[in-house]
Protein backbone atom coordinates (compact mmCIF):
# COMPACT_ATOMS: atom_id res chain seq x y z
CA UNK A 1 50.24 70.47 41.96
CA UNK A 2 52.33 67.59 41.63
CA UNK A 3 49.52 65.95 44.34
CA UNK A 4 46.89 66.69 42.28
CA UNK A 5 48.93 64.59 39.12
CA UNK A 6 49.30 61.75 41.11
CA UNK A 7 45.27 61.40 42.41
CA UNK A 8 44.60 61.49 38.53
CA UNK A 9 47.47 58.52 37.67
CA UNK A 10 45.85 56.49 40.44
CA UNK A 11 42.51 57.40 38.80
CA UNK A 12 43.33 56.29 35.26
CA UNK A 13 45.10 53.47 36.45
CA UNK A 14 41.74 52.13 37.84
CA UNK A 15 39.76 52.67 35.59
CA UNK A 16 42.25 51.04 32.85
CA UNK A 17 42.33 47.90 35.59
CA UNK A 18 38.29 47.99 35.71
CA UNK A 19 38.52 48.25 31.65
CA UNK A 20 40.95 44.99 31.50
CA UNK A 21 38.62 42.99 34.33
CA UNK A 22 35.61 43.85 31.97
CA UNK A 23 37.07 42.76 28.74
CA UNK A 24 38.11 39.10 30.40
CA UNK A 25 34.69 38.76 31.96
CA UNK A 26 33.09 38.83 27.94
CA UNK A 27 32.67 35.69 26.89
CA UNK A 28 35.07 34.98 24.16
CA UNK A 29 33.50 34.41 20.33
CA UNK A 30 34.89 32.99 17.42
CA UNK A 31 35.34 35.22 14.42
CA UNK A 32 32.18 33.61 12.65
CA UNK A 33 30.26 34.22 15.64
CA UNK A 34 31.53 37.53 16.11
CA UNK A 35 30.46 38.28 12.19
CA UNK A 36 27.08 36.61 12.98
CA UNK A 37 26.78 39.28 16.11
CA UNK A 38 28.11 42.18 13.86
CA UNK A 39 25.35 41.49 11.37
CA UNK A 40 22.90 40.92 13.66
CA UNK A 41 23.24 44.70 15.03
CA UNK A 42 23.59 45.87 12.15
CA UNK A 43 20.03 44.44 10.93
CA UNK A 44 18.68 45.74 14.24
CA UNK A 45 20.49 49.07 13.40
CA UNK A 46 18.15 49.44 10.03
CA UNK A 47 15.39 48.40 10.99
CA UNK A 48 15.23 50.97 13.77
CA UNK A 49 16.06 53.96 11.31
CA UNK A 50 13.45 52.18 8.97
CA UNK A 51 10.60 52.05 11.55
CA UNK A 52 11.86 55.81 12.54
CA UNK A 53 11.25 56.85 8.78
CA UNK A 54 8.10 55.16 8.27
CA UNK A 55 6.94 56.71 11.38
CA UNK A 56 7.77 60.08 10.02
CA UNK A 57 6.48 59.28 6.10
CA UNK A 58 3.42 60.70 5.09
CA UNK A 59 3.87 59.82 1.14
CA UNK A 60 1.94 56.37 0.42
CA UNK A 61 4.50 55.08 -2.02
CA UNK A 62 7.52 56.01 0.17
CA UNK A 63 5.83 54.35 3.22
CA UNK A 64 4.71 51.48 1.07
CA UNK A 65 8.59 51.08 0.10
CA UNK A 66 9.83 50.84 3.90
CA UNK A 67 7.14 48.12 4.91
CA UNK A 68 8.34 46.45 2.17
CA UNK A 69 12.26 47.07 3.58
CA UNK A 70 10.80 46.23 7.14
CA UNK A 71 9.14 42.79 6.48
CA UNK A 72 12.42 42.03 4.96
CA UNK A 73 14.55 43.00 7.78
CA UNK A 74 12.66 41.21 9.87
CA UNK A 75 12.77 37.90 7.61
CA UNK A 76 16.29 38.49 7.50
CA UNK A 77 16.40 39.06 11.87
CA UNK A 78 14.63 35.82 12.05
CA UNK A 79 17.45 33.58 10.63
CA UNK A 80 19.42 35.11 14.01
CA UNK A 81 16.65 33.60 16.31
């Protein structure tokens, strides 16, 4: 048993070590660029759900509304370009 306990230690310790060598290799962002990359995703985020809805929308007013929300998502995606 106690074998068994140790395999798994080595086994975590690894993977913890191939975490940590991971992490360093990121390149390392500023907190303004890490907001710019936050909102960024998130942009990307709603514009996938909105694309998702209008895919699934068969009311004209509703699916008028999300092109609308799309075109600006995407006006608001290209300032990230």
């Amino acid at each position: 048993m106690a074998r068994g306990w140790e395999s798994k230690s080595v086994e975590d310790q690894k993977g913890a070590a191939e975490a940590a060598r991971d992490a360093a290799a990121e390149p390392r962002l500023s907190p303004d660029e890490r907001e710019k990359h936050s909102r960024k995703q998130s942009l990307l985020l709603s514009r996938a759900q909105t694309v998702s809805r209008l895919k699934a929308t068969q009311n004209a007013r509703y699916r008028a509304q999300l092109e609308l929300a799309l075109k600006h998502l995407d006006e608001q995606l290209r300032e990230y370009e």
